[in-house]
Structures are given as C-alpha cells and as structure tokens.
Protein backbone atom coordinates (compact mmCIF):
# COMPACT_ATOMS: atom_id res chain seq x y z
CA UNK A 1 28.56 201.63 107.84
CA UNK A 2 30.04 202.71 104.68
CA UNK A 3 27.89 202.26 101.24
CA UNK A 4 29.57 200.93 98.27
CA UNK A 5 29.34 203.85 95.36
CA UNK A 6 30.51 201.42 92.89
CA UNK A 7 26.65 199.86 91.75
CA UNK A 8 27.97 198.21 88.21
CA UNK A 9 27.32 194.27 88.41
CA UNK A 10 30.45 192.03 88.39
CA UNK A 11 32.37 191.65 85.37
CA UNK A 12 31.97 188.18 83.49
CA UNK A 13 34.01 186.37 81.12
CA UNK A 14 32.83 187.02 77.54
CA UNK A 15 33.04 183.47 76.26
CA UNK A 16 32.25 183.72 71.95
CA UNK A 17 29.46 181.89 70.56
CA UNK A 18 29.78 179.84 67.85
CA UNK A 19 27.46 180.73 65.19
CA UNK A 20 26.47 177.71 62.91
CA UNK A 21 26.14 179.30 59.28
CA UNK A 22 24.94 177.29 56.42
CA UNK A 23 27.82 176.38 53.70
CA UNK A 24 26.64 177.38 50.16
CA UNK A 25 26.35 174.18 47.41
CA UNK A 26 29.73 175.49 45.02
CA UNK A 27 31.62 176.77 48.14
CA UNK A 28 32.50 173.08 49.35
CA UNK A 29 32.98 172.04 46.04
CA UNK A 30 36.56 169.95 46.03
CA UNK A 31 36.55 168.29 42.64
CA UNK A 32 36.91 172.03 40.84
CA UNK A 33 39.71 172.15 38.42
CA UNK A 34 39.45 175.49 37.06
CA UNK A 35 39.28 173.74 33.62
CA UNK A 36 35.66 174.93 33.34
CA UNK A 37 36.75 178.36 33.24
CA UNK A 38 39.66 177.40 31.01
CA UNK A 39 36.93 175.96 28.25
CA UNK A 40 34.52 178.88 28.34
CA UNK A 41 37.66 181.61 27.51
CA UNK A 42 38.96 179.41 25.13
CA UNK A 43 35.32 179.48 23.81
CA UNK A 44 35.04 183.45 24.07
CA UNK A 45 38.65 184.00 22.46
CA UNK A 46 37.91 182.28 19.71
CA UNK A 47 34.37 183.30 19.33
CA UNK A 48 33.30 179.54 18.60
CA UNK A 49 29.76 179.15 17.80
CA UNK A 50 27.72 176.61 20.18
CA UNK A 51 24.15 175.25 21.30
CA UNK A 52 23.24 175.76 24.66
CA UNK A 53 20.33 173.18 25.85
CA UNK A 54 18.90 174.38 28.43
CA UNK A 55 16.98 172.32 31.37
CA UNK A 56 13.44 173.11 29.60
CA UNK A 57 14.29 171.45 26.05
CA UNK A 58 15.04 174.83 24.18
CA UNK A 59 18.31 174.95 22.57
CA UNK A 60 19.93 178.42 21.84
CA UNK A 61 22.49 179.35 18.93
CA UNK A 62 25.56 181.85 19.79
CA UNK A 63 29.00 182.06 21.09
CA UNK A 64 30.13 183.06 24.68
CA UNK A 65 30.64 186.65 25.21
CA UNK A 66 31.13 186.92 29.07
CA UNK A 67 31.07 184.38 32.07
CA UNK A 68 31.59 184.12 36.05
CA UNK A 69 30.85 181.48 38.72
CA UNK A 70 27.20 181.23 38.17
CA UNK A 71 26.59 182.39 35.12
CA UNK A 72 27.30 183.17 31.24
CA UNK A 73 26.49 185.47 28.48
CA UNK A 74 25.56 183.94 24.70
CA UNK A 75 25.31 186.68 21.79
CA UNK A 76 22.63 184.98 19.72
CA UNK A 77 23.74 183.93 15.97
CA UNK A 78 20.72 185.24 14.74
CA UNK A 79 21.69 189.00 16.34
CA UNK A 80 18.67 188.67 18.42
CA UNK A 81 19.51 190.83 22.42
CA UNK A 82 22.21 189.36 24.12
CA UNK A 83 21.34 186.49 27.13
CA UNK A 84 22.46 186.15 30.58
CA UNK A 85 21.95 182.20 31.29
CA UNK A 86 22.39 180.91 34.51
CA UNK A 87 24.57 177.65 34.54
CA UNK A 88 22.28 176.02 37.05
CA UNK A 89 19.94 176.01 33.95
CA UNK A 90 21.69 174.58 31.31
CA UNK A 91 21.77 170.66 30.70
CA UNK A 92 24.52 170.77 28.46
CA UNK A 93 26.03 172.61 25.29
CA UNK A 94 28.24 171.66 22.48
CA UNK A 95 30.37 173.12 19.87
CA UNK A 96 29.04 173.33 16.32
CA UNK A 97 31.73 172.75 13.37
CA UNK A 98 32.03 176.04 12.09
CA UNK A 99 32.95 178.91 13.89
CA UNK A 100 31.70 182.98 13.78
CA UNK A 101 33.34 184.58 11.29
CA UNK A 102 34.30 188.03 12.63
C-alpha cells in the first residue's frame, strides 16, 4: 500500500466573524449641525470675551483661543495660564457685552 506524503489537514472555508464593537456617545450623534463649530470660530475671530460655567459652579472669564470635538481653550481675562476645558464639563457659557480689546 502506498502512504499519503501529503499530512496537512483539509482545507476549510474561512467564514469572517463579526466583531461587535461598542459605538462611542458623539459618533452616532445625528442632530449635529456643525453650527457649534460655526459659534466657537466666530467667538475666536472676534476674540469676544465670555463666562464659561462649568458643571462644579465655578465660572471662568476669557475668550476662546482654540477648540476641537471634545474640547476648548479659554485665555483667562485676568492673564492668568491658558485652560484646556473639556466640553463634557461645561454647563453652559455666555457672551459678556464688551469684547477684548486687542
């Protein structure tokens, strides 16, 4: 009798798996305008001064310098170090009447 040399198993079918991944909170978000981004470079090009309120009762003084998806920076009016905030930790900001004068 002859022996088989050939001592690799059979070949299968490579069927993909279908990985469940978790969605992140902003990337499903639908009801995103793009006027938030609008307001805050409207804010930074005109150097607008506003209060930031942030989730713990503390209010901060300063205009918008920088921002991004999940965050912002605020150059302090009182020319205190510049702050990263993260959006997720503001309750809510407003413009004050007078702007920065350059």
């Amino acid at each position: 009798m002859a022996q088989s040399k050939d001592r690799r198993p059979p070949k299968r079918k490579h069927t993909p798996r279908r990985v469940e991944r978790p969605m992140m909170a902003d990337s499903g978000n639908r009801e995103s305008t793009g006027q938030e981004a609008a307001y805050l470079k409207s804010l930074i090009d005109s150097r607008t001064m506003i209060v930031v309120v942030l989730t713990t009762g503390e209010q901060l003084r300063g205009h918008v310098r920088y921002y991004d998806r999940d965050c912002f920076s605020l150059g302090p009016a009182d020319g205190g170090p510049k702050l990263f905030l993260r959006k997720s930790s503001i309750r809510y900001m407003y413009e004050e009447d007078e702007p920065l004068e350059a």
